[in-house]
Protein backbone atom coordinates (compact mmCIF):
# COMPACT_ATOMS: atom_id res chain seq x y z
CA UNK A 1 0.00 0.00 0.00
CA UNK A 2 1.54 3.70 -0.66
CA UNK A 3 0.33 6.65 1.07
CA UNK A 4 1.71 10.06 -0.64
CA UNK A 5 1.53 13.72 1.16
CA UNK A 6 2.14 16.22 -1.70
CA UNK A 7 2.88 19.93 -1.36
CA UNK A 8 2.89 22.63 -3.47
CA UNK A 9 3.59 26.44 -1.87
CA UNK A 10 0.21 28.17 -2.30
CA UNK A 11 -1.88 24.84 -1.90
CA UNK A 12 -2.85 22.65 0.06
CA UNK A 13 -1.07 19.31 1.15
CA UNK A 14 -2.81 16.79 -0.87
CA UNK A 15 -3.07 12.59 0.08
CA UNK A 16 -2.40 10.25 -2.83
CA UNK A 17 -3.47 7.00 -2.51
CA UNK A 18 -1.49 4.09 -4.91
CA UNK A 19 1.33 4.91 -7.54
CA UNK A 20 1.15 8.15 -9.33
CA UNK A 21 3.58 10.19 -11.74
CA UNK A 22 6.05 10.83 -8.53
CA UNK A 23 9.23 11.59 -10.97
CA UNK A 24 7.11 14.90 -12.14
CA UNK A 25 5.93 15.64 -9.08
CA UNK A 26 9.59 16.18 -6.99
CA UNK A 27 10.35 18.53 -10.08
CA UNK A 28 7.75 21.31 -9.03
CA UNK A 29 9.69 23.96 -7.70
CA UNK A 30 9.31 24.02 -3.74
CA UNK A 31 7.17 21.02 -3.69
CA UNK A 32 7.80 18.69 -0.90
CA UNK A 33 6.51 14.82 -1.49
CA UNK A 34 6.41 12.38 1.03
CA UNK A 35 5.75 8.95 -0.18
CA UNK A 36 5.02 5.89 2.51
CA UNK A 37 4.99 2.48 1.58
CA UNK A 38 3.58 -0.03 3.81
CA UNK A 39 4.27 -3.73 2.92
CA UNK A 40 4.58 -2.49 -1.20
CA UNK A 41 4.10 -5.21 -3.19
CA UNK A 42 6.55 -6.03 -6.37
CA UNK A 43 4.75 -3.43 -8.66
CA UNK A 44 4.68 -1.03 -5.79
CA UNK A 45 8.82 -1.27 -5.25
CA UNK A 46 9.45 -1.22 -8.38
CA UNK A 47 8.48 2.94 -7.75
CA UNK A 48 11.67 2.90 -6.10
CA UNK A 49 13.86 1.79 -9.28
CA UNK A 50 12.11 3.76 -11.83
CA UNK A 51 10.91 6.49 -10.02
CA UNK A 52 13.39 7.15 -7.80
CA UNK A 53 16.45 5.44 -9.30
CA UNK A 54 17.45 4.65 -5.88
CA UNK A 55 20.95 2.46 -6.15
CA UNK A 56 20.10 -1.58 -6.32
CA UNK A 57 22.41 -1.94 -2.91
CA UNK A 58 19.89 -0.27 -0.84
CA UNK A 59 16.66 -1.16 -2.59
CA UNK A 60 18.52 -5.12 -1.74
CA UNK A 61 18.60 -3.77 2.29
CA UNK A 62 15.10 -2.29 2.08
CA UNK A 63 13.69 -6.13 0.55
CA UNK A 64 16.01 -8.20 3.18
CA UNK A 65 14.16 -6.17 6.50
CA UNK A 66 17.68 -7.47 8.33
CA UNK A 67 19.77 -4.45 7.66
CA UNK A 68 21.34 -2.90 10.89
CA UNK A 69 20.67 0.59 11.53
CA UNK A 70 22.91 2.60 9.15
CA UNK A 71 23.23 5.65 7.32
CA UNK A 72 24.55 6.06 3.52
CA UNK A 73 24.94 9.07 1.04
CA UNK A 74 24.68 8.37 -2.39
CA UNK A 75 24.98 12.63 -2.79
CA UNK A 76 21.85 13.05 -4.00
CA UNK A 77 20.23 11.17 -1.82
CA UNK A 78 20.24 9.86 2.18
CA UNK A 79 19.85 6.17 2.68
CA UNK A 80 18.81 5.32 6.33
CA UNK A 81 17.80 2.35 7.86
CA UNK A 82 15.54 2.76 11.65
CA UNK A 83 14.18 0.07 14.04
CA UNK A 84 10.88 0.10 16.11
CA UNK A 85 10.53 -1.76 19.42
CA UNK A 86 7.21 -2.23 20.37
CA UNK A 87 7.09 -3.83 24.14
CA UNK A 88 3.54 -5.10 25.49
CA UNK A 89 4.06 -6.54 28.85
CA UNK A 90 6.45 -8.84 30.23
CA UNK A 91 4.35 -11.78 28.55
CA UNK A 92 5.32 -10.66 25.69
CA UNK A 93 8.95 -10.04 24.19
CA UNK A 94 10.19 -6.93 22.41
CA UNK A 95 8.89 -7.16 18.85
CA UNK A 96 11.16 -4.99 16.65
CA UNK A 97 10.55 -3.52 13.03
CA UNK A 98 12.01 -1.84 10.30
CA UNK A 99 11.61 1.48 8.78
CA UNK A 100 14.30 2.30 5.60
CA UNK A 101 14.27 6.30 4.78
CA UNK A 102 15.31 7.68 1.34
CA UNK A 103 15.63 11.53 1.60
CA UNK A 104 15.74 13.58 -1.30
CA UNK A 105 15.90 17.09 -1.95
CA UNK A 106 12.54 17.65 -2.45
CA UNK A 107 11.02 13.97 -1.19
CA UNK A 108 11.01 11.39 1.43
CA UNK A 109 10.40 8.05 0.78
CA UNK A 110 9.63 5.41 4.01
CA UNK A 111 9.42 1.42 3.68
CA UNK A 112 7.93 -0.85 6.27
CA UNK A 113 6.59 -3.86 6.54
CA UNK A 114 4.60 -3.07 9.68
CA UNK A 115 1.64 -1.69 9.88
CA UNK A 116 3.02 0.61 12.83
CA UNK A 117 0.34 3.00 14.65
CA UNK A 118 3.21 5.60 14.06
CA UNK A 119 2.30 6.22 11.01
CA UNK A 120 -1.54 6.58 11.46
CA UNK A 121 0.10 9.00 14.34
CA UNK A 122 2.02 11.38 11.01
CA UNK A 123 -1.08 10.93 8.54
CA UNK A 124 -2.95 12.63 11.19
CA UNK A 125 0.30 15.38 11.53
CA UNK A 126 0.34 15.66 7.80
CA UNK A 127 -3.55 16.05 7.14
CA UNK A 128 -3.70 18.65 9.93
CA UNK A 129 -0.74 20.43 9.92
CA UNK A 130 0.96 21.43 6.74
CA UNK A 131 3.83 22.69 8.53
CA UNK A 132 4.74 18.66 8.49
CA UNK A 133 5.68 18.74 5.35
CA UNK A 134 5.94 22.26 4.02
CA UNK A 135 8.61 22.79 6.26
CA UNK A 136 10.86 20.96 3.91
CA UNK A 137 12.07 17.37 3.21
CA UNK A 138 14.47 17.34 6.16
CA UNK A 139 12.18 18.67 8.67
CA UNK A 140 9.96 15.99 7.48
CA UNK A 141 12.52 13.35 8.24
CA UNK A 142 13.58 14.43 11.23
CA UNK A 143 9.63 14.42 11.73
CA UNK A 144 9.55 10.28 10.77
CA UNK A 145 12.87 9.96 12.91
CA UNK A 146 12.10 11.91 15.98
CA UNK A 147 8.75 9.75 16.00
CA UNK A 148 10.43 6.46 15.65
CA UNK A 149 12.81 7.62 19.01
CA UNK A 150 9.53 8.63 20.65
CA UNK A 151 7.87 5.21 20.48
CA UNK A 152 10.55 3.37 22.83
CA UNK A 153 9.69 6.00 25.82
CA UNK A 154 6.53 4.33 24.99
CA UNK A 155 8.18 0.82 25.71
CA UNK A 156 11.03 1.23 27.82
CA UNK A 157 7.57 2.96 30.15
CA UNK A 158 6.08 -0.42 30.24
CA UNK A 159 9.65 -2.16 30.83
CA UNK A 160 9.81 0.15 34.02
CA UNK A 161 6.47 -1.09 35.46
CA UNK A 162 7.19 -4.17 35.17
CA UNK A 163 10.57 -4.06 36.62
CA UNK A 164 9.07 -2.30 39.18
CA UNK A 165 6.43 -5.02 40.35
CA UNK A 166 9.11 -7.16 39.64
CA UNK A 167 10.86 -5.68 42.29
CA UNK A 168 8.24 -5.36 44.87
CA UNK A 169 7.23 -9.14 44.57
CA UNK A 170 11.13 -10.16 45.13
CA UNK A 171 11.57 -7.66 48.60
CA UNK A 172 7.96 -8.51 49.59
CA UNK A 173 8.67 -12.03 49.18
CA UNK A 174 6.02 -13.36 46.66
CA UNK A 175 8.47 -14.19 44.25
CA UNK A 176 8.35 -17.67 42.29
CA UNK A 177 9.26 -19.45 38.89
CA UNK A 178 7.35 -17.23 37.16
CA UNK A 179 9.08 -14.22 38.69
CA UNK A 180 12.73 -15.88 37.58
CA UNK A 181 11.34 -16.19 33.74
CA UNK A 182 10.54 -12.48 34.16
CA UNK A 183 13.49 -11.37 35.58
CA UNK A 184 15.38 -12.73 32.34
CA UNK A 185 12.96 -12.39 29.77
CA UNK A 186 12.71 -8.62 30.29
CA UNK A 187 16.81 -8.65 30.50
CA UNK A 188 17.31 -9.90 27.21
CA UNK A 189 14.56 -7.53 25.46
CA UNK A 190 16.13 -4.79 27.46
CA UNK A 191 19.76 -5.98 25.58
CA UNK A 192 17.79 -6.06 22.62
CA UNK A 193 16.85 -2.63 22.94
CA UNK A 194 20.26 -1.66 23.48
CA UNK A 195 21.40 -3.23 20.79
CA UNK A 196 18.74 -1.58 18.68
CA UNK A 197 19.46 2.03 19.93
CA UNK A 198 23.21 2.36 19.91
CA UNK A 199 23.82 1.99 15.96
CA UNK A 200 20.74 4.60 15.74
CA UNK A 201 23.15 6.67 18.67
CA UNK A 202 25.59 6.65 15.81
CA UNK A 203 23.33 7.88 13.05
CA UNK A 204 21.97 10.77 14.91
CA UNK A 205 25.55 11.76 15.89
CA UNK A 206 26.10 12.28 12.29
CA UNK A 207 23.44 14.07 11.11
CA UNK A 208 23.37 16.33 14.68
CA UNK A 209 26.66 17.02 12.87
CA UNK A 210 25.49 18.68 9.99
CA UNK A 211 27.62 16.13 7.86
CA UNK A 212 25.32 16.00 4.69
CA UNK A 213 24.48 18.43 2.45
CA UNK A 214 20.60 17.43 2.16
CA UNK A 215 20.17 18.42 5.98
CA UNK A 216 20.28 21.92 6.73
CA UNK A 217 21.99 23.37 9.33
CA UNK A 218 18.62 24.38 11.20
CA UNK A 219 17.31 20.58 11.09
CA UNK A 220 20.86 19.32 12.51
CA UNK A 221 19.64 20.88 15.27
CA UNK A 222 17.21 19.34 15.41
CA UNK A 223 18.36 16.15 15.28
CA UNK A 224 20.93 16.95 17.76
CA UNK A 225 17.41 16.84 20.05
CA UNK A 226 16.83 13.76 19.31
CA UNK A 227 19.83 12.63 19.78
CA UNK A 228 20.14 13.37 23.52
CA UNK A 229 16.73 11.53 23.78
CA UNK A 230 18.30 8.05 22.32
CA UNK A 231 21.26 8.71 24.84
CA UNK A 232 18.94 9.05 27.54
CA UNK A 233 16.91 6.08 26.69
CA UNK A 234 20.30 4.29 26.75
CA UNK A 235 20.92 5.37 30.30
CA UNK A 236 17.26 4.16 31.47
CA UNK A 237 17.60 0.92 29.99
CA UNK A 238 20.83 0.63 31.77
CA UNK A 239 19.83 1.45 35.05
CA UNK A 240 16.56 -0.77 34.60
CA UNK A 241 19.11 -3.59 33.90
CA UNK A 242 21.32 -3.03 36.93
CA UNK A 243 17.87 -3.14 38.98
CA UNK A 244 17.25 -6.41 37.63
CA UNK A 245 20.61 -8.02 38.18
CA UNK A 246 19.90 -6.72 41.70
CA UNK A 247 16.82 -8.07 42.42
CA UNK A 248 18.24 -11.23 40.56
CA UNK A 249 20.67 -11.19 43.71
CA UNK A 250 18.31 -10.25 46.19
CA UNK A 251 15.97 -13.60 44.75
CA UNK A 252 18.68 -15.91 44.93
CA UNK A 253 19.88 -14.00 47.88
CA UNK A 254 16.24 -15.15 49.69
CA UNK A 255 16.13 -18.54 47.95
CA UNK A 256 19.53 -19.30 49.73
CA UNK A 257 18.06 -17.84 53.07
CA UNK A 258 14.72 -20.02 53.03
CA UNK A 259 17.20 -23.26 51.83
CA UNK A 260 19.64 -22.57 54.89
CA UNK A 261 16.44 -22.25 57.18
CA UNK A 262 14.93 -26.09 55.98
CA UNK A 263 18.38 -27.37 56.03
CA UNK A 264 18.79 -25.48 59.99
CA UNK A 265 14.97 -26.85 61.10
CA UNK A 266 15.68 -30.28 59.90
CA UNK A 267 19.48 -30.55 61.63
CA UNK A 268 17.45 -29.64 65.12
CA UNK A 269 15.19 -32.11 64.70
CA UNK A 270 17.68 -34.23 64.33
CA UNK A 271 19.47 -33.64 66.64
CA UNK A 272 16.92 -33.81 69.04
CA UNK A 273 16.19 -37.29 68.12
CA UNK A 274 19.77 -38.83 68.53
CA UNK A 275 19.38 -39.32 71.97
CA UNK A 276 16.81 -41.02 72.43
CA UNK A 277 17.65 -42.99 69.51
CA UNK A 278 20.75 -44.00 70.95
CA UNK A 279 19.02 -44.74 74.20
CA UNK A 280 15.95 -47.21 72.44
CA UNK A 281 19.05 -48.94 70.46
CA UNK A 282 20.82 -49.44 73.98
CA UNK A 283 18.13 -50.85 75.49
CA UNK A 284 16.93 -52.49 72.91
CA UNK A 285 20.38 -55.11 72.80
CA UNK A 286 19.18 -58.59 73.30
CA UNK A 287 22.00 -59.00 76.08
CA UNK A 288 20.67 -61.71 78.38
CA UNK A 289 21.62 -59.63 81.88
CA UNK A 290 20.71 -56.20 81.44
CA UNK A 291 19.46 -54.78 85.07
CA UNK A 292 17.36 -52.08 83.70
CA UNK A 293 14.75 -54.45 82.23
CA UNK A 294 13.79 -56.30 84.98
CA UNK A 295 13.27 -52.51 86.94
CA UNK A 296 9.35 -52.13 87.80
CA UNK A 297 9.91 -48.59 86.91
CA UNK A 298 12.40 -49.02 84.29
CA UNK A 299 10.11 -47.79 81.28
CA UNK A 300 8.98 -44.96 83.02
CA UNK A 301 12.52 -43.92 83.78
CA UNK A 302 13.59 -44.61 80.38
CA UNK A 303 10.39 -42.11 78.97
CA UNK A 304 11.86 -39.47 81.70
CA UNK A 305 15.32 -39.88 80.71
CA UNK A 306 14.65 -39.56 76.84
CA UNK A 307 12.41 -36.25 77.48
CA UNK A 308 15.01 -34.57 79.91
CA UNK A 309 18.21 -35.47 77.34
CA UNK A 310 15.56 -33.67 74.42
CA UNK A 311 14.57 -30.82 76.89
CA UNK A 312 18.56 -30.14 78.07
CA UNK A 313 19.14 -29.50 74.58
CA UNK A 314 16.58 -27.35 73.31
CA UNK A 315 17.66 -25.10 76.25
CA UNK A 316 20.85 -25.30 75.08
CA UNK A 317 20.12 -24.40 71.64
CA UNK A 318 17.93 -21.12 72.69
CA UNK A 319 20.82 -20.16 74.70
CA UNK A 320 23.02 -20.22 71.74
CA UNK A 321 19.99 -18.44 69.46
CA UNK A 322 19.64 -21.30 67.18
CA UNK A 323 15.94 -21.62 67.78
């Protein structure tokens, strides 16, 4: 499916649905074209060879969706490749996407295969707010980019709740199974998300830098902005991490604690046992002359002697603060 925003100074952004006659419409003078293409079909790339003439090498990254997050300049053009994380809950894992960028002069073309709610987020910018893409095709991008960085507040907020209950059941001591598969489930799609926003770190730095020619010096800016935003959702994931490795120690920390108090508990009782064990096997010899068992009283005295030799040492044992 393609989406176009077209604008012409003195009119109106208009919305194209399907392919159109996009090579004469970037040649207007002033005119701004933004072109989206969600899951395009092999008539609907093709746009992007004949159209276009964008170089085979990144039309072959756009078709693979397993490109890492990159930027290239073929001069007259930008060549970027984004990721989206979307993050629903800790049932869930981190489900990432790909959005490739071609900026032009006068155009921007995006590629998904997602239908993200981003995007329904910019039609609704570009049908109300000409400024979207009047602006020019670099404030557009940085529009599509800035957007992109936006949506993992959205799921490194979720990530943080759940750490955070994660937390509480560990210290209030409702933790299970369950709790461990969390712990390490939403580690790895915080890594993931790590891994997704450093190489993006790297592409911002560069255009914050005013490197290319097609990105004026008043959207580096800009993008400089945005930049400081992926740096700072670096440093959240990273302290969300370190709170998980420590409640990871605190869990195993109370696991250990509850194991040591069994393994304490069952050594008392034990212990307690072994004398009058000993006692019942000493008695119980089948030695022929053995005074104590022709004694009227000798059960009775065995029963006392039994529950004093248990009694002396649980005293001894509260004295000593084992019980």
């Amino acid at each position: 499916m393609i989406k176009s925003f077209y604008y012409v100074p003195g009119n109106e952004v208009q919305v194209i649905e399907g392919i159109t006659d996009f090579d004469r419409m970037v040649r207007a003078e002033g005119s701004v074209l933004w072109v989206d293409m969600c899951r395009p079909s092999d008539e609907e790339s093709f746009v992007l060879t004949h159209d276009f003439k964008f170089h085979p090498l990144a039309i072959e990254d756009v078709l693979s969706e397993r490109a890492r997050s990159k930027i290239d300049d073929y001069d007259s053009y930008l060549f970027v490749v984004m990721q989206l994380a979307d993050y629903a809950g800790r049932d869930e894992e981190l489900k990432v996407g790909e959005v490739d960028l071609f900026l032009n002069r006068r155009s921007l073309v995006t590629v998904h295969y997602d239908d993200h709610r981003i995007f329904d987020y910019l039609y609704h910018r570009a049908e109300r707010d000409e400024r979207l893409v009047s602006r020019g095709a670099d404030f557009l991008f940085h529009a599509v980019v800035d957007t992109i960085v936006d949506n993992y507040n959205t799921a490194l907020d979720i990530i943080e709740y759940d750490v955070d209950e994660i937390e509480r059941d560990i210290l209030d001591g409702e933790s299970d199974q369950e709790t461990l598969r969390s712990v390490f489930t939403i580690r790895r799609d915080i890594v993931q998300l790590k891994r997704i926003v450093m190489p993006q770190t790297e592409v911002l730095t560069r255009l914050s830098r005013g490197e290319f020619d097609l990105v004026s010096q008043k959207a580096a800016v800009y993008f400089s902005d945005v930049h400081d935003h992926l740096a700072r959702i670096n440093d959240i994931a990273d302290s969300q991490r370190e709170i998980l490795n420590s409640s990871l120690e605190v869990y195993y920390s109370s696991v250990s604690t509850k194991t040591n108090e069994i393994i304490k508990f069952l050594t008392i009782v034990t212990v307690l046992f072994m004398p009058p064990t000993f006692l019942v096997g000493l008695w119980g010899m089948n030695f022929e002359f053995m005074p104590e068992l022709e004694w009227e009283f000798g059960y009775h005295f065995a029963l006392i002697i039994m529950l004093l030799t248990t009694l002396g040492l649980i005293i001894y044992f509260r004295r000593k603060k084992w019980l």
